[in-house]
C-alpha atoms as a PDB file:
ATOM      1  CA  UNK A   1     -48.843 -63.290-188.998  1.00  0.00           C
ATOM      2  CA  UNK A   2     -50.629 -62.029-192.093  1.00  0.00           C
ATOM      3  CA  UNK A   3     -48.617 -60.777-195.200  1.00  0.00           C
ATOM      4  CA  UNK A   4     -49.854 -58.140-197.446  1.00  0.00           C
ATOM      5  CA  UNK A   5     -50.354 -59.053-201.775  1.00  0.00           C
ATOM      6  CA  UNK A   6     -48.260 -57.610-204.135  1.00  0.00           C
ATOM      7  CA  UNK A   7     -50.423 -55.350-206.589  1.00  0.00           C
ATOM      8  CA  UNK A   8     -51.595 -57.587-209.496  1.00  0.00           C
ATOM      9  CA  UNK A   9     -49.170 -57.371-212.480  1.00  0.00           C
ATOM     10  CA  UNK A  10     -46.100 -56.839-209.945  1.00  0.00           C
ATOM     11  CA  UNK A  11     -43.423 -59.914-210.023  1.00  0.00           C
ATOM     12  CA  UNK A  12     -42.422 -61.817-206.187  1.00  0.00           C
ATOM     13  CA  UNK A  13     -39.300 -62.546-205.309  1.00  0.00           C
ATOM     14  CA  UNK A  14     -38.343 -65.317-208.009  1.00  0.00           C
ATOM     15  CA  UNK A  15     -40.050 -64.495-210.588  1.00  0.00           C
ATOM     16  CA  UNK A  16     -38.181 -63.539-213.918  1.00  0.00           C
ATOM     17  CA  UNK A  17     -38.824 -60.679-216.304  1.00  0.00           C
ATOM     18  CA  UNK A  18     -40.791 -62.443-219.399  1.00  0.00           C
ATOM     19  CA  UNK A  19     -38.431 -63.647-221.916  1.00  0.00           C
ATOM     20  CA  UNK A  20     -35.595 -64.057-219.152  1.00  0.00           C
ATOM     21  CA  UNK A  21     -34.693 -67.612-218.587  1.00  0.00           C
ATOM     22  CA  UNK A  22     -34.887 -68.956-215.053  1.00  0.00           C
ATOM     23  CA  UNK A  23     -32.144 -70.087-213.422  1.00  0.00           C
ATOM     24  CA  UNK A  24     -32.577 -73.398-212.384  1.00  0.00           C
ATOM     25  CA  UNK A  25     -31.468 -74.204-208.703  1.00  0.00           C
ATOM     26  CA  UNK A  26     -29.303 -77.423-208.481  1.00  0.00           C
ATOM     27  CA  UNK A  27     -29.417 -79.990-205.681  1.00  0.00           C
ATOM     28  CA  UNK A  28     -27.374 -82.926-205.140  1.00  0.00           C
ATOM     29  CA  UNK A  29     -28.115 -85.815-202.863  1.00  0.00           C
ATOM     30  CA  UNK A  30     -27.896 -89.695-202.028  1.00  0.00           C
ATOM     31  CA  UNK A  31     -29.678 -91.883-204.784  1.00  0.00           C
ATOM     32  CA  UNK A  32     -30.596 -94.363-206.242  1.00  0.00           C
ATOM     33  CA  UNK A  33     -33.885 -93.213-208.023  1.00  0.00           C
ATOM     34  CA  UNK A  34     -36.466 -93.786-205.122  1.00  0.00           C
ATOM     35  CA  UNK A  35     -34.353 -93.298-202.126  1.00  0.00           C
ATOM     36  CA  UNK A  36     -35.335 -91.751-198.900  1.00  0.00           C
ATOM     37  CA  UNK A  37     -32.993 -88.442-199.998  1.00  0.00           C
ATOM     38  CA  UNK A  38     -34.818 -88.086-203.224  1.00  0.00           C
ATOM     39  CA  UNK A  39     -38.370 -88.041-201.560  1.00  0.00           C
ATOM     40  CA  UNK A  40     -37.403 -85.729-198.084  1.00  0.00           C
ATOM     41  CA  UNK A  41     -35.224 -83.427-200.451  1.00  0.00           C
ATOM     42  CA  UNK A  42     -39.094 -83.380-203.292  1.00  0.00           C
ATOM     43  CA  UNK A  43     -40.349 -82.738-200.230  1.00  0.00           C
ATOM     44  CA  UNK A  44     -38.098 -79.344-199.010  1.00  0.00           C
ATOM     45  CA  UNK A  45     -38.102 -78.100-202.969  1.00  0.00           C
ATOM     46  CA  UNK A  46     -42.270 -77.925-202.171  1.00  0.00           C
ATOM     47  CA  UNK A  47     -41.965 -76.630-199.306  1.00  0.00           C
ATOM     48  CA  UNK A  48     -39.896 -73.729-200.602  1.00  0.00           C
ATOM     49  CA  UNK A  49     -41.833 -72.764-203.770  1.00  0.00           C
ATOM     50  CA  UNK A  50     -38.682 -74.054-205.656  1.00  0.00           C
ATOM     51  CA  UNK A  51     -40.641 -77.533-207.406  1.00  0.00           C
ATOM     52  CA  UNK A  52     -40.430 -76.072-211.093  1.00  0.00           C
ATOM     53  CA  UNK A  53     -37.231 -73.892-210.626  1.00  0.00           C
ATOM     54  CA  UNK A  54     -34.673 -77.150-209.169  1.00  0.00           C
ATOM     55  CA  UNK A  55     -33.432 -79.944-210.343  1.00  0.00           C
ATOM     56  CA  UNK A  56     -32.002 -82.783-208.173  1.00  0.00           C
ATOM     57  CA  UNK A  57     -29.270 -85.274-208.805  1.00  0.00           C
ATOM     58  CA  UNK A  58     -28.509 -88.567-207.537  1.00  0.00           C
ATOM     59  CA  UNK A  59     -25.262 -90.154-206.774  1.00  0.00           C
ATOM     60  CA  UNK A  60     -24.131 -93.007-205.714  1.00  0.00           C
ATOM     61  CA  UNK A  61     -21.747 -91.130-202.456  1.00  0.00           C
ATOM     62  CA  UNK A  62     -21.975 -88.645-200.620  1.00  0.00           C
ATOM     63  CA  UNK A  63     -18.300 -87.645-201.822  1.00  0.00           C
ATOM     64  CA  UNK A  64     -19.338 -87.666-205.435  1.00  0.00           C
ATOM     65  CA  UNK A  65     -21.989 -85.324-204.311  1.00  0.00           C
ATOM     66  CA  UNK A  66     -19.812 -83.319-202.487  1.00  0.00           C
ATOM     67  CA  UNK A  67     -17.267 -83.006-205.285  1.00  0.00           C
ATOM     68  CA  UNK A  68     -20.453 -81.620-207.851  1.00  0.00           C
ATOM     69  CA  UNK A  69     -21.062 -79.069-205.299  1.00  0.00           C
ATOM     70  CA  UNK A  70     -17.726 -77.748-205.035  1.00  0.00           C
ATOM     71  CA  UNK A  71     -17.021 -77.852-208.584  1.00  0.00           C
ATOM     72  CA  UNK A  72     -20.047 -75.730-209.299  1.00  0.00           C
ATOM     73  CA  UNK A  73     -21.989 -78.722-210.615  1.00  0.00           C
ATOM     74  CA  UNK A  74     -24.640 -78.174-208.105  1.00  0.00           C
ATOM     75  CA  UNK A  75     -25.620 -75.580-205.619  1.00  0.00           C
ATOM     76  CA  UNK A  76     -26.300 -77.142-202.707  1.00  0.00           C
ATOM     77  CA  UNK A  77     -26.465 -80.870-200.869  1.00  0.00           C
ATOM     78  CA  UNK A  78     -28.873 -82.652-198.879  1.00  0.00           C
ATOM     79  CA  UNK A  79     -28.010 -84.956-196.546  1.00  0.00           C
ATOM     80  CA  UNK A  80     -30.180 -86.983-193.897  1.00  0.00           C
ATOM     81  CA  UNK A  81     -28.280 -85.904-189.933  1.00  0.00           C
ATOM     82  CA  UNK A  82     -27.774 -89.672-189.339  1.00  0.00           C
ATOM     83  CA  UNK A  83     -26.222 -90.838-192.023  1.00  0.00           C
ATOM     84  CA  UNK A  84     -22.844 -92.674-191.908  1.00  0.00           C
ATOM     85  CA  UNK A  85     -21.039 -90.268-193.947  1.00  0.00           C
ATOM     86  CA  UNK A  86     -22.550 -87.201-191.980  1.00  0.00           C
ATOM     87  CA  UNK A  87     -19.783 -86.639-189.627  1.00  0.00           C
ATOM     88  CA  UNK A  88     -17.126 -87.008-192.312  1.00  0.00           C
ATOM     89  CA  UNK A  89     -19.205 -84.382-194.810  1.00  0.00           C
ATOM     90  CA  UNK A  90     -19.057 -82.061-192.025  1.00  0.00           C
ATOM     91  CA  UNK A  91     -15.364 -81.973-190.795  1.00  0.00           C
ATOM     92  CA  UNK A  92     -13.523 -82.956-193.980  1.00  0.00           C
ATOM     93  CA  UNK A  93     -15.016 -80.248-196.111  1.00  0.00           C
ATOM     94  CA  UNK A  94     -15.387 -77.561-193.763  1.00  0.00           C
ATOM     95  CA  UNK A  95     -13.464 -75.183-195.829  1.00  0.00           C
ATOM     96  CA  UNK A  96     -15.459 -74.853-198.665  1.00  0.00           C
ATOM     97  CA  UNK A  97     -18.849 -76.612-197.783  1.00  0.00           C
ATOM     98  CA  UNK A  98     -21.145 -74.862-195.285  1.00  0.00           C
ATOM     99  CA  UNK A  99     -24.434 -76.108-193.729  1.00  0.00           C
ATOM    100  CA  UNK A 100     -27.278 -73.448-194.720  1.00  0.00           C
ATOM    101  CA  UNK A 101     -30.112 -74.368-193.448  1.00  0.00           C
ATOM    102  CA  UNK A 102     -31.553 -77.598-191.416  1.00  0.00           C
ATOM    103  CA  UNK A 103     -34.991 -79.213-191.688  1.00  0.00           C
ATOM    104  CA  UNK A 104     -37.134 -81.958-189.811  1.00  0.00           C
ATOM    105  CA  UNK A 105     -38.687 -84.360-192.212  1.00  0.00           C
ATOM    106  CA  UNK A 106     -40.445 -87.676-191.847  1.00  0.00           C
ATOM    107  CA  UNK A 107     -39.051 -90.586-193.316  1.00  0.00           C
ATOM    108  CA  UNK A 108     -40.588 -93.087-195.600  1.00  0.00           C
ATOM    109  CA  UNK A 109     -42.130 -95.906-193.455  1.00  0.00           C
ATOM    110  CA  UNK A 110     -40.031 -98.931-192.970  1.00  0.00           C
ATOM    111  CA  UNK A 111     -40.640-102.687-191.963  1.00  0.00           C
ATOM    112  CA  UNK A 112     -38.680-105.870-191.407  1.00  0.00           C
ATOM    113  CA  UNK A 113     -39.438-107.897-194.010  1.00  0.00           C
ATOM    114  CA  UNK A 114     -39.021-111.634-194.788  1.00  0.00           C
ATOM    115  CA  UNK A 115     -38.473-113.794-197.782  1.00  0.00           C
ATOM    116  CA  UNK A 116     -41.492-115.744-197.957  1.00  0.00           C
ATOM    117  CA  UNK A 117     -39.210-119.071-198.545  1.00  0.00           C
ATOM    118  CA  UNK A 118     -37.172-118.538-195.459  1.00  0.00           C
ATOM    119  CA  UNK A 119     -40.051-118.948-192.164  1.00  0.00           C
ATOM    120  CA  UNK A 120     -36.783-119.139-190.209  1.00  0.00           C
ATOM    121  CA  UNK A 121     -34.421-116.458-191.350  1.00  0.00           C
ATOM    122  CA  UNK A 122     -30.578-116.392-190.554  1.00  0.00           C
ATOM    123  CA  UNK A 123     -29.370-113.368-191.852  1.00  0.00           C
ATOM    124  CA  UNK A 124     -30.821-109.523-191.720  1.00  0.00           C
ATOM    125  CA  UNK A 125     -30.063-106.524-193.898  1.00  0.00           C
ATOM    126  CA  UNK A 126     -29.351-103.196-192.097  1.00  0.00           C
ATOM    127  CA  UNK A 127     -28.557 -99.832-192.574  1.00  0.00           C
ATOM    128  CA  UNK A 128     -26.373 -98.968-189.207  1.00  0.00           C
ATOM    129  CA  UNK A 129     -28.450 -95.652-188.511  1.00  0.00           C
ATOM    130  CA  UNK A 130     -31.620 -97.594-189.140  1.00  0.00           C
ATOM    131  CA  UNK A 131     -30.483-100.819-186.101  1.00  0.00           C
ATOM    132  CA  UNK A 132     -32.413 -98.905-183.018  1.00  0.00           C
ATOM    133  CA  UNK A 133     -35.250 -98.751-184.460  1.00  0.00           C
ATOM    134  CA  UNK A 134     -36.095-102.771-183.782  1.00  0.00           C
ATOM    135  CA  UNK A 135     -34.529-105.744-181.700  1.00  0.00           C
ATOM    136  CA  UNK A 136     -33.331-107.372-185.034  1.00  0.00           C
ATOM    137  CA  UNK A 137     -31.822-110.729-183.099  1.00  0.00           C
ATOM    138  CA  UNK A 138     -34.575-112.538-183.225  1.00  0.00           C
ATOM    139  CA  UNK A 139     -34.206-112.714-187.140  1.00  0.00           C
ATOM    140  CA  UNK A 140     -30.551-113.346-187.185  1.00  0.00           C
ATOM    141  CA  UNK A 141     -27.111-112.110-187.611  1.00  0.00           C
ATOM    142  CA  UNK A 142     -27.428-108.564-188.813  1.00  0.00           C
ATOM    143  CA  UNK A 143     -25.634-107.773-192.113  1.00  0.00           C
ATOM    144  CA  UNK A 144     -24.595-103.783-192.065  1.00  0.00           C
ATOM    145  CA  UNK A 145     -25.062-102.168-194.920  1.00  0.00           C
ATOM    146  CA  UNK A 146     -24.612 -98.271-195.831  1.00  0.00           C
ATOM    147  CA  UNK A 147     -27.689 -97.454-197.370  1.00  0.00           C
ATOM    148  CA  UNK A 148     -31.619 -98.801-196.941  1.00  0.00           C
ATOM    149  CA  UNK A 149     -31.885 -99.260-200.615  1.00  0.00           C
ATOM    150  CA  UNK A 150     -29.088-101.487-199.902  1.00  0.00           C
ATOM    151  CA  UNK A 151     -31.248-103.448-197.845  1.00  0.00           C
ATOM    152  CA  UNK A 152     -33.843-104.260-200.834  1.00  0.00           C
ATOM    153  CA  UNK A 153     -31.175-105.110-203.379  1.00  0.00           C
ATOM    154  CA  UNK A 154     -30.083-107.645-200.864  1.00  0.00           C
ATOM    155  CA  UNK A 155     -33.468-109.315-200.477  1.00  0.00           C
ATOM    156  CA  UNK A 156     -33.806-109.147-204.052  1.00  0.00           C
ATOM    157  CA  UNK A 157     -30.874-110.792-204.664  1.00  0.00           C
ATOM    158  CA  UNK A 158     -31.159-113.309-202.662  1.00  0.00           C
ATOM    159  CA  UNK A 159     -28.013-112.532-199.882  1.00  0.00           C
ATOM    160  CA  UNK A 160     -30.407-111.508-196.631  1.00  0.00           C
ATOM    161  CA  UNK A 161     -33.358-113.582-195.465  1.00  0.00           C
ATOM    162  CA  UNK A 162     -34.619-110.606-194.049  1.00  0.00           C
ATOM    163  CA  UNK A 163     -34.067-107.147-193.962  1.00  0.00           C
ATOM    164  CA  UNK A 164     -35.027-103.631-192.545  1.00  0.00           C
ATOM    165  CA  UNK A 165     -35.975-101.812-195.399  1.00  0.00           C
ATOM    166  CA  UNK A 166     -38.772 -99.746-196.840  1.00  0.00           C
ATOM    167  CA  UNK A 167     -42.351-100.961-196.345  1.00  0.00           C
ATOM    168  CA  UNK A 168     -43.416-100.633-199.304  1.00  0.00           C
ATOM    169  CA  UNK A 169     -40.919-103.593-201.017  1.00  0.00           C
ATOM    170  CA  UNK A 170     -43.950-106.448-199.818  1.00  0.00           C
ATOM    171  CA  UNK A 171     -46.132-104.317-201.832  1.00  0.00           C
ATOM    172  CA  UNK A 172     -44.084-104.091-204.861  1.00  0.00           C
ATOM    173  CA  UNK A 173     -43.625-107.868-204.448  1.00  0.00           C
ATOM    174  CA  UNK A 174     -46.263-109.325-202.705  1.00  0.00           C
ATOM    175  CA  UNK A 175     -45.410-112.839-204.216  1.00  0.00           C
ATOM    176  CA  UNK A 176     -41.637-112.822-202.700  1.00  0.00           C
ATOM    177  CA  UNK A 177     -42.084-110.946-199.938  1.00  0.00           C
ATOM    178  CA  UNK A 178     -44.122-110.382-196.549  1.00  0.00           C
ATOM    179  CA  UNK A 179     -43.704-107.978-193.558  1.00  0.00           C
ATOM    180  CA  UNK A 180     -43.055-109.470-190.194  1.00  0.00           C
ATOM    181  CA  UNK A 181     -42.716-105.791-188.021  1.00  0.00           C
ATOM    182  CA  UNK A 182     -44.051-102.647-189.211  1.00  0.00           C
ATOM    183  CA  UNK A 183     -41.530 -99.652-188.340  1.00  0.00           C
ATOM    184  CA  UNK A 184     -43.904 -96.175-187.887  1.00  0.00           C
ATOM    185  CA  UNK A 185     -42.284 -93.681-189.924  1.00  0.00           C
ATOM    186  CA  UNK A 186     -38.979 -91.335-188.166  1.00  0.00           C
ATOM    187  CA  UNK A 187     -38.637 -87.841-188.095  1.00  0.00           C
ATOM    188  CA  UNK A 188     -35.047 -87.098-188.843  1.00  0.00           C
ATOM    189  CA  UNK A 189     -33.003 -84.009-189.168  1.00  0.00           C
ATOM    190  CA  UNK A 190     -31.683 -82.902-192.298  1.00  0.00           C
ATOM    191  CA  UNK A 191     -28.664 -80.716-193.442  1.00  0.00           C
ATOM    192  CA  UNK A 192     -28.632 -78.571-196.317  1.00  0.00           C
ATOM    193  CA  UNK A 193     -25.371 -77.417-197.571  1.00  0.00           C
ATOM    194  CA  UNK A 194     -24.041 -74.697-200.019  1.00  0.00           C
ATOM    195  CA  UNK A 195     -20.932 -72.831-200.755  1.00  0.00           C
ATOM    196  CA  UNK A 196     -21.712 -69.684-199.179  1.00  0.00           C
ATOM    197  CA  UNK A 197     -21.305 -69.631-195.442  1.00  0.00           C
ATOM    198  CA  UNK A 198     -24.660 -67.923-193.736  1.00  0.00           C
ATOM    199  CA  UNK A 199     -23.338 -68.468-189.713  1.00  0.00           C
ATOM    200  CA  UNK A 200     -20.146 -65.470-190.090  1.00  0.00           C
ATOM    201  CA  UNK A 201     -19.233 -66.823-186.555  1.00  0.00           C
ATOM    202  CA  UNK A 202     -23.065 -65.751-185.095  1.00  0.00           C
ATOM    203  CA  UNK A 203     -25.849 -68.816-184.626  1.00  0.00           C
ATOM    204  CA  UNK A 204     -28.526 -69.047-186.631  1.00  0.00           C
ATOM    205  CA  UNK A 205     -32.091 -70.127-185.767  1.00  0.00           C
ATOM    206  CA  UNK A 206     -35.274 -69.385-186.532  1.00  0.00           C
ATOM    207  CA  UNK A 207     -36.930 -67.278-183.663  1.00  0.00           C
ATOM    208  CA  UNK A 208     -40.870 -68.431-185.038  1.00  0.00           C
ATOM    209  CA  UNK A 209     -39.788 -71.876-185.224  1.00  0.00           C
ATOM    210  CA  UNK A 210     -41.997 -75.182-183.854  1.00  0.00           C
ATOM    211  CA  UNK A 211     -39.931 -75.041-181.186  1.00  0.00           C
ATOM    212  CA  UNK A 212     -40.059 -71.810-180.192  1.00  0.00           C
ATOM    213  CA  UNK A 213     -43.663 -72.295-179.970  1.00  0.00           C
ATOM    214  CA  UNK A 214     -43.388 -75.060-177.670  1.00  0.00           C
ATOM    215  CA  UNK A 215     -40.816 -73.041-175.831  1.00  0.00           C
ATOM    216  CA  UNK A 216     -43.567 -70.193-174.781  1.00  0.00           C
ATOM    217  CA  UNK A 217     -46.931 -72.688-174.178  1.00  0.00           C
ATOM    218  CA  UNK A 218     -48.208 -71.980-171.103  1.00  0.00           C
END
């Protein structure tokens, strides 16, 4: 479907008379600094033209996140559909937080990787959503944990002898660390949530979306 320009000179939607001051769009989401949220939800501010207009902040729950966005903080919330805290975002807040829009994104790649001074390793860090991805018996008793990052600050410290976390900790320390299964990277669903409900009681869907592509192939 093409789209016709707007005459040269004229200002698209978001754009700001000169000498106004943008309003800068604030998103919340899981950190710490490097986390899977912070890349997908980069990711969805590209996607939407919104890159120099947002700014994203970390925290260390999805409850303190929460909290910001009700208190006017921040404007809306990203959160990955698989989660932990997913199902308790969606049905203990349902009064004032409302899912806006959903998105598929892939993930960043993960691997089960090995301390390079344990060749037999007795313990492995998980993230629950994350244990389906890989039979992790065969390199011990798996330790849950609620986040990946989780994952790498145990194998950093020390307290897992392995762990299914992001690839790219055996690059980052190639000396400590080596990868014993390579994990292709996962498209997950993501929710996006603001305090302004979009739904009024109707569903919402996109009727040009991927799927309903795949819904008319021949």
């Amino acid at each position: 479907m093409s789209h016709a320009r707007p005459p040269e000179g004229a200002r698209t939607a978001g754009q700001q008379a000169e000498g106004t001051p943008v309003r800068r769009i604030r998103f919340a989401t899981l950190g710490p600094a490097g986390s899977n949220h912070e890349l997908v939800v980069a990711r969805y501010l590209e996607f939407h033209g919104l890159t120099g207009r947002a700014v994203t902040s970390l925290h260390a729950s999805f409850e303190e996140a929460v909290h910001r966005v009700l208190a006017g903080d921040a404007d809306f919330l990203v959160q990955c559909a698989v989660h932990p805290a997913t199902p308790e975002t969606v049905a203990q807040y349902f009064r004032g937080l409302y899912l806006v829009d959903t998105f598929i994104s892939p993930s960043r790649d993960l691997a089960v990787i090995r301390r390079k001074d344990c060749p037999a390793p007795a313990t492995v860090g998980a993230m629950a959503a994350t244990t389906g991805y890989v039979d992790l018996s065969r390199w011990g008793t798996v330790q849950p944990t609620e986040t990946v990052a989780a994952v790498a600050r145990g194998l950093l410290e020390g307290r897992f002898d392995a762990g299914l976390a992001f690839a790219t900790l055996a690059d980052e320390y190639p000396e400590r660390f080596c990868i014993d299964h390579h994990v292709e990277s996962v498209d997950d669903a993501w929710l996006v949530y603001g305090r302004k409900r979009v739904s009024n009681g109707a569903l919402v869907a996109c009727a040009n979306s991927a799927a309903a592509r795949l819904f008319n192939e021949p």
